[in-house]
Protein backbone atom coordinates (compact mmCIF):
# COMPACT_ATOMS: atom_id res chain seq x y z
CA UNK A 1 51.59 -34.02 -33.30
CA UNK A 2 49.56 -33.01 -36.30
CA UNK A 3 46.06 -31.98 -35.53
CA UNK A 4 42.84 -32.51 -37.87
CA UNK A 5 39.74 -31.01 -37.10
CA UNK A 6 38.34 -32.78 -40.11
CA UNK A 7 39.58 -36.24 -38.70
CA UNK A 8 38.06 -35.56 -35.45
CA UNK A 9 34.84 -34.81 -36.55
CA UNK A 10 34.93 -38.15 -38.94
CA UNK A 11 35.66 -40.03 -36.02
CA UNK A 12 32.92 -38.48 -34.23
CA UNK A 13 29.84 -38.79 -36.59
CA UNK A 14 27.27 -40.83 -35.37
CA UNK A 15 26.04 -43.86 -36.87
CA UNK A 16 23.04 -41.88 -38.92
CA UNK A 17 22.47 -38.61 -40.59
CA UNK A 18 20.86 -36.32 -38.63
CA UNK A 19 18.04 -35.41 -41.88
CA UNK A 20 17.33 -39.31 -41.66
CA UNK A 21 17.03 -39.21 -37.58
CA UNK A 22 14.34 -36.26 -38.14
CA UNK A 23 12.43 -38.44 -40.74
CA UNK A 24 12.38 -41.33 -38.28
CA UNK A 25 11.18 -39.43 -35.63
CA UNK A 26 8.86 -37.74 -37.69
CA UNK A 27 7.77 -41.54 -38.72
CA UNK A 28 7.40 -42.56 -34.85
CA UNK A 29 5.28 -39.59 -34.40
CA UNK A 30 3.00 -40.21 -37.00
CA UNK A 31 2.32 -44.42 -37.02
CA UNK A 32 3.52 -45.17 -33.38
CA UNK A 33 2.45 -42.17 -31.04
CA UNK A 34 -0.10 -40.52 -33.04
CA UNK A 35 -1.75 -44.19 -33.91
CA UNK A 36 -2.18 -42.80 -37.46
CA UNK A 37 -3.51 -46.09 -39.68
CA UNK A 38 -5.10 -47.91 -37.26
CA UNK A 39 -4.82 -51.81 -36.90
CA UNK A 40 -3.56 -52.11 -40.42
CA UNK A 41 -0.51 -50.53 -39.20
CA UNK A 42 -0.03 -52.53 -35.99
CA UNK A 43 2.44 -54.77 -37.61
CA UNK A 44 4.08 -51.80 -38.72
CA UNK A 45 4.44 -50.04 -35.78
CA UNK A 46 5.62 -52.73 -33.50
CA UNK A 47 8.40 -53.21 -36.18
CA UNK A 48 9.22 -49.19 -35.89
CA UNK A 49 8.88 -49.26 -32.47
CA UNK A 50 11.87 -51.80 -31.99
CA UNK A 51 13.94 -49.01 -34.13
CA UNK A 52 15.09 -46.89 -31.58
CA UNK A 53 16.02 -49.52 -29.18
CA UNK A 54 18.59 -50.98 -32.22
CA UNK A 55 19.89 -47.58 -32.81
CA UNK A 56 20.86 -46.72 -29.22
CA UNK A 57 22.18 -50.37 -29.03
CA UNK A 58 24.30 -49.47 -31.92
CA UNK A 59 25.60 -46.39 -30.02
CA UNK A 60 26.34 -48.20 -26.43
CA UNK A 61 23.63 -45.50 -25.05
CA UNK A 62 22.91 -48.25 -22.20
CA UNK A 63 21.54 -46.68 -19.48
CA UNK A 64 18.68 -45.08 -22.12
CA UNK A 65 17.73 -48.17 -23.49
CA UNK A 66 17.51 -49.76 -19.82
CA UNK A 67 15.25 -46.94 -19.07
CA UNK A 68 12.98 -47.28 -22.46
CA UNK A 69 12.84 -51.28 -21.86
CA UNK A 70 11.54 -50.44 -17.88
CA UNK A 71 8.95 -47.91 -19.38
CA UNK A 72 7.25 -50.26 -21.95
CA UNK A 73 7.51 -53.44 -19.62
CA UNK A 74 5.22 -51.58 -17.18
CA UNK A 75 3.36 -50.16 -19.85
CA UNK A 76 2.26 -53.53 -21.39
CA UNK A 77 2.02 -54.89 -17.52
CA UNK A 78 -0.63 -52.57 -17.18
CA UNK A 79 -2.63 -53.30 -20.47
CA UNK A 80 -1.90 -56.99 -19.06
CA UNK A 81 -3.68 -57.09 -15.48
CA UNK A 82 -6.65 -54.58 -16.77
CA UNK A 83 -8.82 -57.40 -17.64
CA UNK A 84 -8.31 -58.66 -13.98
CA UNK A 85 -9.56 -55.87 -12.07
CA UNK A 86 -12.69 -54.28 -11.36
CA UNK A 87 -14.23 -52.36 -13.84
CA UNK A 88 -14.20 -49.47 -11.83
CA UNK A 89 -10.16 -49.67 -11.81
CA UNK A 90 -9.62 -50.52 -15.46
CA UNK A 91 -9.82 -47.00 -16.81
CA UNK A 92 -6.49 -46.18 -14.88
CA UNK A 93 -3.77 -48.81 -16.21
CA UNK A 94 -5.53 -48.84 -19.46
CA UNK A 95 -4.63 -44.76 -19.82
CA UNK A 96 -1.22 -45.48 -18.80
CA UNK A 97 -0.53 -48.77 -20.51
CA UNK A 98 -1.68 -47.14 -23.64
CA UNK A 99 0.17 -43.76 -22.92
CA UNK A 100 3.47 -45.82 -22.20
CA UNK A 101 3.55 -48.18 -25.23
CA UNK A 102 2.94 -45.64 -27.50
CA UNK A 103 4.99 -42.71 -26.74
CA UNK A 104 8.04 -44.61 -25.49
CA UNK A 105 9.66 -45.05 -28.59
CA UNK A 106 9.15 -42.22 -29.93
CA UNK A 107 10.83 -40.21 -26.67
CA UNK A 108 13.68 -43.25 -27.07
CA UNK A 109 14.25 -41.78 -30.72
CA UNK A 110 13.93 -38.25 -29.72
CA UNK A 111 16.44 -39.45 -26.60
CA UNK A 112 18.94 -41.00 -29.34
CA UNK A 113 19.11 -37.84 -31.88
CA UNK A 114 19.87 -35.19 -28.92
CA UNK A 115 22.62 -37.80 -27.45
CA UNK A 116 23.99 -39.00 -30.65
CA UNK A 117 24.08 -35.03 -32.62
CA UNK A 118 25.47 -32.31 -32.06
CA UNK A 119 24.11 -28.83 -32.45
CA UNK A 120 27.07 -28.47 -35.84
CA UNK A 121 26.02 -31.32 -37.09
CA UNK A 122 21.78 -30.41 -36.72
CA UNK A 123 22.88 -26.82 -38.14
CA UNK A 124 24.90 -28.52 -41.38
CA UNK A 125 22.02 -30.84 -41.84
CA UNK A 126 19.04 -28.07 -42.14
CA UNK A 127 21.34 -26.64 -44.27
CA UNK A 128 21.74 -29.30 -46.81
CA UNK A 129 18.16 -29.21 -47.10
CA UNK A 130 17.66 -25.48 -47.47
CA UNK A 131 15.82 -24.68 -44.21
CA UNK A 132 15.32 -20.95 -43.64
CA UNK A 133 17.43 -19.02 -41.51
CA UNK A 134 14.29 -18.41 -38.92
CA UNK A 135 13.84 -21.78 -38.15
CA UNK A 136 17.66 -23.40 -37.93
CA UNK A 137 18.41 -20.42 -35.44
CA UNK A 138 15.61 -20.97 -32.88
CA UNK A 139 15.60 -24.86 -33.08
CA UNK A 140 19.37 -25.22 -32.88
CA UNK A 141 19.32 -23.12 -29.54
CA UNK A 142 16.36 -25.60 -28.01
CA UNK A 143 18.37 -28.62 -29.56
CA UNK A 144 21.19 -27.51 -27.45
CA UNK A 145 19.17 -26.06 -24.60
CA UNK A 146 17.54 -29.90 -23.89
CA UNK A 147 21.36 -31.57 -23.00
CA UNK A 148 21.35 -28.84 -20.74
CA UNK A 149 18.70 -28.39 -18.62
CA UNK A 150 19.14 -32.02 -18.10
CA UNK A 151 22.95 -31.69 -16.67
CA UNK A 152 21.61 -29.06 -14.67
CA UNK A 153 18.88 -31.27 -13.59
CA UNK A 154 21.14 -33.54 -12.25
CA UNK A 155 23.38 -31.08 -10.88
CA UNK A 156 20.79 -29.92 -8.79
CA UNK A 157 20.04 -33.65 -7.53
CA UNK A 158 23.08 -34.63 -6.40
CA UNK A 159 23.15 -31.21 -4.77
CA UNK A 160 20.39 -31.95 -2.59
CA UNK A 161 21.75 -36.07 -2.21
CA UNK A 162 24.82 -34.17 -0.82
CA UNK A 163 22.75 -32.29 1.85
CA UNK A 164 20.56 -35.18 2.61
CA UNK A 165 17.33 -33.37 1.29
CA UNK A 166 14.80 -35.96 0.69
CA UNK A 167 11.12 -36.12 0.72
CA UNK A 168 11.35 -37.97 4.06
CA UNK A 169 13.32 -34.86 5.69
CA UNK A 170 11.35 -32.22 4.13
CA UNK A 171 8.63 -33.02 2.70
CA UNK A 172 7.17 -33.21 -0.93
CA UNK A 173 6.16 -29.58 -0.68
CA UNK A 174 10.20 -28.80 -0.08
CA UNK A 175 11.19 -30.88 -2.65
CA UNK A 176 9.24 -29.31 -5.11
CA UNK A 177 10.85 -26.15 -4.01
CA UNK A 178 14.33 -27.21 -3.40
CA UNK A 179 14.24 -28.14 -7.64
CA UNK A 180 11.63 -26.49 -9.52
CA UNK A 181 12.89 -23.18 -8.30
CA UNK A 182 16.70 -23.49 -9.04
CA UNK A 183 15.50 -25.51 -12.57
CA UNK A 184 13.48 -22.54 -13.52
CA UNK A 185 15.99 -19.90 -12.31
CA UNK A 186 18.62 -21.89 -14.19
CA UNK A 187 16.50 -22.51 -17.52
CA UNK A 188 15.85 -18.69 -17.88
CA UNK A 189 19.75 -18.25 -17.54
CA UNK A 190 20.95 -21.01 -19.70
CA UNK A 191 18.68 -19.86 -22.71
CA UNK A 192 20.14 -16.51 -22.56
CA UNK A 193 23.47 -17.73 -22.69
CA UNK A 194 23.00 -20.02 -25.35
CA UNK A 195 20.94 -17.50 -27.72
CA UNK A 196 23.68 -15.32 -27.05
CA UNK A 197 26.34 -17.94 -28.23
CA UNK A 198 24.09 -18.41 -31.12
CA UNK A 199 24.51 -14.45 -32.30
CA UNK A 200 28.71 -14.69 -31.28
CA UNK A 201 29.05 -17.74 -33.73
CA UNK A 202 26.47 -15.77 -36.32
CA UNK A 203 23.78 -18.00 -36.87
CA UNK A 204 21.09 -15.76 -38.81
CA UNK A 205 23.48 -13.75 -40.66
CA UNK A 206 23.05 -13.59 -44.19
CA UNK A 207 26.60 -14.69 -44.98
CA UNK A 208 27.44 -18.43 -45.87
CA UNK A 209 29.00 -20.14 -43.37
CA UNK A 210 30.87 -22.97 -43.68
CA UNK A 211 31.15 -26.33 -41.57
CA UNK A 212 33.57 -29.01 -40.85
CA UNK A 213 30.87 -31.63 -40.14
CA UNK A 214 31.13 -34.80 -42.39
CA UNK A 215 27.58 -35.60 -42.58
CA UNK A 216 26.17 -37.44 -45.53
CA UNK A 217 23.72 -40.78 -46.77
CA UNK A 218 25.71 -43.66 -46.42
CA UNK A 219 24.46 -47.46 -46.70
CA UNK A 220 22.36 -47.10 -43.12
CA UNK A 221 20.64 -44.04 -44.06
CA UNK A 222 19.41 -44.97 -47.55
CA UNK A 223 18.47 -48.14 -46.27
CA UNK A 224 16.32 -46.38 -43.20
CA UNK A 225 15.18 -44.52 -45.89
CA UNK A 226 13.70 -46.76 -48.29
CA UNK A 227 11.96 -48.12 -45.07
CA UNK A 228 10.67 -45.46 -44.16
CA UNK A 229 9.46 -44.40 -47.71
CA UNK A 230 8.02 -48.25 -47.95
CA UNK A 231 6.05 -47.77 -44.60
CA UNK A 232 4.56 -44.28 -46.01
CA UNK A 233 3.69 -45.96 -49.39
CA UNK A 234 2.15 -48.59 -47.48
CA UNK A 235 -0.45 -46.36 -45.46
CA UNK A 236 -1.58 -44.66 -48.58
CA UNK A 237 -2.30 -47.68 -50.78
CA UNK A 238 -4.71 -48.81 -48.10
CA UNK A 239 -6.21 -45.80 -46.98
CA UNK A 240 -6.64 -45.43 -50.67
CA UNK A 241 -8.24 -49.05 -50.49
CA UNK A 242 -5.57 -50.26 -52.79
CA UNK A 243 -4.54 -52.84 -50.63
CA UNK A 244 -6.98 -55.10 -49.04
């Protein structure tokens, strides 16, 4: 049977381009996290907020978006039942209504471009768009390094599920233990294996490399674009006082 890298990797490619993935979460960070606009970009930012949640529906990622869509209905259950209570009391589930609603969707975007790319596909992109050397090297090895510590995260949990360690055995204290220790043991090892995959596969060398990744704009990404580009123009015409 004939084999086709090229094929392979066509089948593979995710439903964006990773330089438009960066620009949304870039865009997330800005209007819905950082708040940047104010109430004239409310509208705005509830309609980029719903973004991520379309894009991991696209890609089947179900158990992330269940996990978003549990996050933000307690967040806005808290901004909810704050009028109700004491004043005393209303300080805490405002602070984590408001810390929920707005940085949810961006960690749902950041959650959809590590799941959906891969670390050739990340590298090929940064290099369509000319990015030193310095940076595509260090960020590629975190970009990878993030999937990991997260298997090993739950390799370490169903470790301790397998040994019947819980907090009502143990103890919190133990718990703590039992995980942060192997996690940071583990993290210290798994970046030194991956920066020294990164040097065996010669990222940083001077010499052009090439790539089998089929990345490119296609339909969705200029579209994503033009929103995006229409939600920047937006926020300048009225902080400008263009717009009314």
């Amino acid at each position: 049977m004939a084999y086709s890298s090229q094929a392979v990797q066509k089948n593979k490619r995710s439903f964006l381009d990773p330089r438009v993935k960066i620009v949304l979460v870039l865009l997330l960070a800005i209007f819905v996290m950082g708040g940047v606009g104010g109430t004239r970009m409310k509208g705005i930012s509830f309609v980029l907020s719903i973004i991520p949640f379309v894009l991991l529906l696209i890609e089947q990622q179900w158990k992330k978006i269940w996990h978003a869509s549990i996050m933000l209905i307690i967040g806005y259950g808290c901004l909810l039942v704050m009028p109700y209570l004491p004043y005393m009391l209303r300080f805490i589930p405002l602070m984590c209504g408001y810390i929920l609603t707005h940085f949810v969707a961006t960690v749902a975007m950041g959650n959809y471009v590590i799941a959906t790319t891969s670390v050739s596909e990340f590298i090929a992109a940064m290099e369509k768009i000319y990015m030193p050397q310095a940076i595509i090297v260090p960020m590629s090895v975190m970009f990878r390094m993030f999937s990991t510590i997260a298997t090993e995260w739950k390799s370490i949990c169903r470790t301790m599920n397998m040994r019947e360690i819980h907090i009502g055995a143990v103890g919190i204290g133990k718990i703590l233990e039992y995980q942060l220790i192997p996690m940071i043991s583990s993290s210290v090892r798994i970046g030194e294996e991956l920066s020294a995959a990164a040097l065996i596969r010669g990222l940083g060398s001077p010499i052009k490399q090439t790539n089998i990744c089929q990345i490119g704009f296609r339909a969705q990404d200029w579209l994503l674009l033009l929103v995006s580009l229409a939600v920047i123009c937006f926020w300048l015409l009225t902080s400008l006082g263009a717009l009314a």
